[in-house]
Protein backbone atom coordinates (compact mmCIF):
# COMPACT_ATOMS: atom_id res chain seq x y z
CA UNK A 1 32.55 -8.54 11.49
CA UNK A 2 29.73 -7.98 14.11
CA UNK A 3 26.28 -6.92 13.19
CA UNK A 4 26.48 -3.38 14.10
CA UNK A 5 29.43 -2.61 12.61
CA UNK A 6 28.26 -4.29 9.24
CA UNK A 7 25.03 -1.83 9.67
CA UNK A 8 27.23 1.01 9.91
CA UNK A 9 29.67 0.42 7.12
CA UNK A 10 26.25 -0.02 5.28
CA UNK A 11 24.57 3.17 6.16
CA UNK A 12 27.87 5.43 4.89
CA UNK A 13 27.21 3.38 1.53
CA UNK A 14 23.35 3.80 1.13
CA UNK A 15 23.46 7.72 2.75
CA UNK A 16 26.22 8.45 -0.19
CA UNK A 17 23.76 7.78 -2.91
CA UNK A 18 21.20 9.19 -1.18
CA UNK A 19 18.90 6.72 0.45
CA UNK A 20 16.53 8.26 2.95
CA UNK A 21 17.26 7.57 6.91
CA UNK A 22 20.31 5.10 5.62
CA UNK A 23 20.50 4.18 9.82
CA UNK A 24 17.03 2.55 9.83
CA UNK A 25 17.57 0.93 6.34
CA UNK A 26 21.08 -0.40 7.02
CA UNK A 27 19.95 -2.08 10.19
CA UNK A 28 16.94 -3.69 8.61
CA UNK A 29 18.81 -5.22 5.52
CA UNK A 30 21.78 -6.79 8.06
CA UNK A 31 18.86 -8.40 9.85
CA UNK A 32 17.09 -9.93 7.39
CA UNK A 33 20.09 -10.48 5.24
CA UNK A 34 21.92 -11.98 7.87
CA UNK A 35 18.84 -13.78 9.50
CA UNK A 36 18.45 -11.83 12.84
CA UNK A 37 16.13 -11.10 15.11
CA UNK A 38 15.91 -7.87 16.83
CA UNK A 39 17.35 -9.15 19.59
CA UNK A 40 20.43 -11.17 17.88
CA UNK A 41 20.66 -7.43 15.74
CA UNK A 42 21.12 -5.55 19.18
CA UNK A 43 23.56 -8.31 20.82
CA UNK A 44 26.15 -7.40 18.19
CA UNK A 45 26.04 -10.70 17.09
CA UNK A 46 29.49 -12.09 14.77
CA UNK A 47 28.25 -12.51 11.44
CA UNK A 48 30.00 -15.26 9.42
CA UNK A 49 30.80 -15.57 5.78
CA UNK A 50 27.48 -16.47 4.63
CA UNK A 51 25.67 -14.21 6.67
CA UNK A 52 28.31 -11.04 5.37
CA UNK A 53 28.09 -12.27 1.04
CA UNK A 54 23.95 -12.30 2.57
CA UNK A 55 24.44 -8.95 3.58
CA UNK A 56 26.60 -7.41 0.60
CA UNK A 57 24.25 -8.96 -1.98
CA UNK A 58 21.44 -7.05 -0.30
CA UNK A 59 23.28 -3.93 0.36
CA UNK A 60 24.25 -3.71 -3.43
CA UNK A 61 20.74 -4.00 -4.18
CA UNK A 62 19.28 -1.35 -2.13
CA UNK A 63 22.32 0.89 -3.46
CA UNK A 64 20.38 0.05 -6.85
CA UNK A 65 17.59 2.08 -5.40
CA UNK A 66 15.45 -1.05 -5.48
CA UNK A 67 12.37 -0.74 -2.58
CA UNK A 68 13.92 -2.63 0.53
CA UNK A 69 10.16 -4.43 0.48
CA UNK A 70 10.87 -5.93 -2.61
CA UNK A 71 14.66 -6.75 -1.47
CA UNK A 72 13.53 -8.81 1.68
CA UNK A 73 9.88 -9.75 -0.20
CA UNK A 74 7.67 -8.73 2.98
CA UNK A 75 6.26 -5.49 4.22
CA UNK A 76 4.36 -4.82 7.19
CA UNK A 77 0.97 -3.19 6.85
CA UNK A 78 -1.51 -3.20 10.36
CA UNK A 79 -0.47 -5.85 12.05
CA UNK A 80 0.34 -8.22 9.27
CA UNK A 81 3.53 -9.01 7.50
CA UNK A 82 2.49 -9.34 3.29
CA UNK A 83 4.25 -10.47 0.28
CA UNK A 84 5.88 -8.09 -1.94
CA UNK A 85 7.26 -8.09 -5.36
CA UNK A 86 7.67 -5.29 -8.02
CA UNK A 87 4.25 -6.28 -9.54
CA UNK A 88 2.62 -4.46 -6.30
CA UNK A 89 2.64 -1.08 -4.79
CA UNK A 90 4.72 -1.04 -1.46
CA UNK A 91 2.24 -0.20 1.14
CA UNK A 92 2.34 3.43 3.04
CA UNK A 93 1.27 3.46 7.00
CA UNK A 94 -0.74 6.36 5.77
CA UNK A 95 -3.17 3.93 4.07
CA UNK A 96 -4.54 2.48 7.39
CA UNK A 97 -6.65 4.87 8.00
CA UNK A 98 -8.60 3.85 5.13
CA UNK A 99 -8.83 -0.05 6.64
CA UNK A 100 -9.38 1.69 10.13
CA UNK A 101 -12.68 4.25 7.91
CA UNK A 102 -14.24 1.14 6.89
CA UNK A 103 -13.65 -0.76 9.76
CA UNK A 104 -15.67 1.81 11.71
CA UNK A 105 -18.50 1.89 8.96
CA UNK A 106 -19.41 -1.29 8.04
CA UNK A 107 -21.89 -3.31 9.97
CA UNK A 108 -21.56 -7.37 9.89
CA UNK A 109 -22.57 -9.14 7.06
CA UNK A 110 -22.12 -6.05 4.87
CA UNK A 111 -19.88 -5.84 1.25
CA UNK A 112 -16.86 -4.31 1.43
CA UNK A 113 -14.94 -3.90 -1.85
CA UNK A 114 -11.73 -2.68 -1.87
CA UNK A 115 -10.95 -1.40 -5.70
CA UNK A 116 -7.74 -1.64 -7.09
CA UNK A 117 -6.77 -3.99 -4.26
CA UNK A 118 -3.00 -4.82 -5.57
CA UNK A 119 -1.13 -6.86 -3.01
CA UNK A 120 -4.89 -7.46 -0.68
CA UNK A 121 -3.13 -5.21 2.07
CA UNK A 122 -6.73 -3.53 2.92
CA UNK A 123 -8.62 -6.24 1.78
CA UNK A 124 -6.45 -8.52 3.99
CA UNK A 125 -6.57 -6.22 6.48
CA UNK A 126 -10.24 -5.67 7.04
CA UNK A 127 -10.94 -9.64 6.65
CA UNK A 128 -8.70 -10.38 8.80
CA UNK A 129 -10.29 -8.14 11.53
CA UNK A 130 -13.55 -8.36 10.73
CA UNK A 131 -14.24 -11.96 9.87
CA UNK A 132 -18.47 -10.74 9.91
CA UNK A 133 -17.88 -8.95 6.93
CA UNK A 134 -18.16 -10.28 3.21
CA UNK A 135 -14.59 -8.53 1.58
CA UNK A 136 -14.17 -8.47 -2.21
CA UNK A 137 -10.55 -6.86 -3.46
CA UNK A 138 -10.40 -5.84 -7.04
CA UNK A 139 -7.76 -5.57 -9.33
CA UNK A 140 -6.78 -5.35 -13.04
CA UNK A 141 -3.32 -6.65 -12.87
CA UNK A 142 -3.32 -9.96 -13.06
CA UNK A 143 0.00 -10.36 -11.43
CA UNK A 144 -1.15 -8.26 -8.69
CA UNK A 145 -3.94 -10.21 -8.02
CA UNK A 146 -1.62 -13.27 -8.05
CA UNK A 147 0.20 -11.48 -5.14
CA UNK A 148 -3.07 -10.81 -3.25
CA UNK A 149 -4.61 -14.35 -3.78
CA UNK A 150 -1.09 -15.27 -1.96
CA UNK A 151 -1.30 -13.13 1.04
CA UNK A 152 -4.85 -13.92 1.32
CA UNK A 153 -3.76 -17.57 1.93
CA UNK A 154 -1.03 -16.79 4.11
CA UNK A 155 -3.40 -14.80 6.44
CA UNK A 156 -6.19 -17.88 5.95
CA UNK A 157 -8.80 -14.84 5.57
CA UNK A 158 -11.96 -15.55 3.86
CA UNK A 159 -12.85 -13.14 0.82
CA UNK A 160 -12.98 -13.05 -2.87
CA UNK A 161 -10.47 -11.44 -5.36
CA UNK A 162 -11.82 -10.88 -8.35
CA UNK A 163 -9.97 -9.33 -11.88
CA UNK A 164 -11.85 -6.29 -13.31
CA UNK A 165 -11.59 -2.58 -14.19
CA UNK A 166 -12.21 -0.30 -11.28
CA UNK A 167 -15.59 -1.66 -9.69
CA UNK A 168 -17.13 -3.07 -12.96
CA UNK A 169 -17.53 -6.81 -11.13
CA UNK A 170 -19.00 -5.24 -7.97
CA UNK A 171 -22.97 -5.57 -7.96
CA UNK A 172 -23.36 -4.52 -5.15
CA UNK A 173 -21.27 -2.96 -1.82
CA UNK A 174 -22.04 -0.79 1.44
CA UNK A 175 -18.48 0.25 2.00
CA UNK A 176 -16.53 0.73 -1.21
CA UNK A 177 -12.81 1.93 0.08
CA UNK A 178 -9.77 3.06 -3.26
CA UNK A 179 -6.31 3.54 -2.78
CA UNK A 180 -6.33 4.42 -6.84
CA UNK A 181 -3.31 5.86 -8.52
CA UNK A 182 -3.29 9.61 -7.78
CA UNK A 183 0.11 11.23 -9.16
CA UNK A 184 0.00 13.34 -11.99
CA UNK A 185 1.87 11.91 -15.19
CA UNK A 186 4.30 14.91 -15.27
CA UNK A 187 4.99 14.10 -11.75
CA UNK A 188 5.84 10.39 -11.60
CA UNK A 189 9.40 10.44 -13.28
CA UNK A 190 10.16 13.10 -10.25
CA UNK A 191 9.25 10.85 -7.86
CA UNK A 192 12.01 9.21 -5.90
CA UNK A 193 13.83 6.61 -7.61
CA UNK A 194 12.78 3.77 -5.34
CA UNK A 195 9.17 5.04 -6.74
CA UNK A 196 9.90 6.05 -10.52
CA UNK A 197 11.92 2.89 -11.55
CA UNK A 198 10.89 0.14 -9.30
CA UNK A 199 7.32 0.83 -8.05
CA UNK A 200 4.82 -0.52 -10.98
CA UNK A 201 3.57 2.63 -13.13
CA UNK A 202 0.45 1.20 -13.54
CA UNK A 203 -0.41 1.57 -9.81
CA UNK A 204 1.06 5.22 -9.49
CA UNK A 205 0.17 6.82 -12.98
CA UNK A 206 -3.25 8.59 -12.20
CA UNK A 207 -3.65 10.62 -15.68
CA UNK A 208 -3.16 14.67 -16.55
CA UNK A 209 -4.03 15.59 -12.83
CA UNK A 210 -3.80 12.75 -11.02
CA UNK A 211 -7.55 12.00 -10.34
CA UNK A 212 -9.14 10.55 -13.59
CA UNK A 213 -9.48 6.87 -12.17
CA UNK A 214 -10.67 8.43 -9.22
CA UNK A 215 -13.12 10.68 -10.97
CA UNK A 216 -14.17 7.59 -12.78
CA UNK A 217 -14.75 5.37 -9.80
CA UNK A 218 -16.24 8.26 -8.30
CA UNK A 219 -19.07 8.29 -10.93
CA UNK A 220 -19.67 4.81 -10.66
CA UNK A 221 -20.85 4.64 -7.32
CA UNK A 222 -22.69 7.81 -7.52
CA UNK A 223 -24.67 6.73 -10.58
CA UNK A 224 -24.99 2.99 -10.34
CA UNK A 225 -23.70 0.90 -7.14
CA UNK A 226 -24.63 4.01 -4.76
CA UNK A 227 -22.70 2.39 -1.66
CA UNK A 228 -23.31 4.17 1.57
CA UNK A 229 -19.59 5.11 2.15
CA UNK A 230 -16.89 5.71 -0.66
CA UNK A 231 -13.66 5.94 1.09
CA UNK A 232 -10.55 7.21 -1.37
CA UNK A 233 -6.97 8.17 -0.40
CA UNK A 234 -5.76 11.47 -2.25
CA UNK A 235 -2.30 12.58 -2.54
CA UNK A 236 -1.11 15.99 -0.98
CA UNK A 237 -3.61 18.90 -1.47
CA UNK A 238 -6.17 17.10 -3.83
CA UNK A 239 -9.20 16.28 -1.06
CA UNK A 240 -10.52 19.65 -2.20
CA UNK A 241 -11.07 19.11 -5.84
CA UNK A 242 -12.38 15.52 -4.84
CA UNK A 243 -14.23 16.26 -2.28
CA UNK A 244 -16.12 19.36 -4.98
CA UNK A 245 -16.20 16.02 -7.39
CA UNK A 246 -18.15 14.38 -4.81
CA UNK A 247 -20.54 16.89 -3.39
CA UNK A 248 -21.85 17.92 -7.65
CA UNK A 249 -22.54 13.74 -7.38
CA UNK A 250 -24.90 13.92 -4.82
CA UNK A 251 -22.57 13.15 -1.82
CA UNK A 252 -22.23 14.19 1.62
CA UNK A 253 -18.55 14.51 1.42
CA UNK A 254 -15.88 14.54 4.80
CA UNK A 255 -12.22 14.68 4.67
CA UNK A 256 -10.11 12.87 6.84
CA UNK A 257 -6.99 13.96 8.09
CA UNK A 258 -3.84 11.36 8.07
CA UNK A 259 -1.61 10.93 11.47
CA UNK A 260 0.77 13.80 9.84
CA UNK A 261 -2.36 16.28 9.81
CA UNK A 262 -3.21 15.77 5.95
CA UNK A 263 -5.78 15.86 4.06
CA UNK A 264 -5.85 12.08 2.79
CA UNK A 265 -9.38 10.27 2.44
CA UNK A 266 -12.19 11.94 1.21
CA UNK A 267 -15.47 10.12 2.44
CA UNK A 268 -18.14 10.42 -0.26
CA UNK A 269 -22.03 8.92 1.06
CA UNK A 270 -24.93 8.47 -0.32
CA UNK A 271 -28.35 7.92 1.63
């Protein structure tokens, strides 16, 4: 069987049980099952037995629901390919902007802490672009920060991971930047079921409203580290009760829109 046709026969299978745009993820499991390259993939290449029991172990997997990412172990995130099991949250293109906020803010030789850092993708990201800075990712899970320590190697970045709750081990930062779980807990077992039963509830699971660890980290920097930016992703109409959060702290609060015209980081500073 050729490439194509093995992508096809796999996107009838995944769009049955309902797996969103089944063409794109049928194409990217027969590459990386089957070893491709985008070019081999588009050559219609024959696939031989290996390559097709590759491709069916990875196709029954993904009918599972499971998170392609954590299927082929890698997901992209600006630029850079990372390291992905189910002890991290898959990375969403939407989070750049906060790596592209900070990025834009911080001045060399400055602290940036990224809090609740799970697989280093911002962290990562912003060292690995800004080698002037001084980048500290934090992060309570301990296997999560396993998974960061790895990507940070695999990148050859210099920054610290540390283990802690929210920014308790941060002294001191300029630029503190959150991607902080933000869905309601009535909400999560709604979510899709890549999300719900793959995706770890630890890093989704942000209380009654969705905004208590943010509320919390929120406080911290307003009454004790007092950074000059706080940068935090929100989920989907939520900037306005954070950014009203902020602005009773003290803060000069902005919201930045994401590339689908969303409200998604609320930028808290303090002079």
């Amino acid at each position: 069987m050729r490439a194509r046709a093995a992508a096809r026969g796999a996107a009838k299978a995944l769009a049955r049980v309902g797996v969103p745009d089944p063409e794109f993820e049928s194409q990217y499991l027969v590459r990386f099952a089957a070893g491709l390259t985008p070019v081999r993939y588009f050559m219609d290449d024959e696939l031989d037995e290996a390559q097709l029991a590759a491709v069916g172990a990875a196709l029954e997997r993904r009918l599972q629901r499971e998170p392609a990412a954590y299927i082929s172990g890698e997901r992209e995130f600006y630029g850079l390919s990372f390291r992905m099991t189910p002890d991290v949250l898959v990375p969403r293109p939407e989070t750049e902007l906060l790596v592209e906020i900070a990025l834009q803010e911080a001045t060399p030789g400055e602290v940036v802490a990224d809090i609740g850092t799970g697989s280093g993708c911002v962290a990562i990201s912003m060292a690995n672009t800004r080698p002037d800075l001084h980048v500290l990712g934090v992060e309570l899970s301990r296997a999560a920060l396993d998974v960061a320590a790895d990507n940070a190697q695999r990148h050859g970045v210099a920054m610290d991971l540390v283990r802690g709750d929210l920014a308790a081990p941060v002294g001191a930062a300029s630029v503190v930047v959150a991607n902080l779980p933000y869905i309601p807990t009535e909400e999560v077992a709604a979510l899709e079921p890549e999300v719900d039963h793959w995706e770890p509830a630890v890093a989704l699971d942000g209380g009654s409203d969705g905004l208590v660890l943010v509320r919390r980290l929120l406080e911290d920097c307003a009454n004790r580290l007092r950074p000059r930016l706080l940068a935090l992703e929100v989920g989907f109409g939520q900037a306005e009760a954070v950014a009203q959060f902020g602005a009773t702290r003290g803060a000069g609060v902005e919201v930045r829109k994401d590339l689908a015209g969303i409200d998604r980081v609320v930028c808290c500073r303090w002079e």
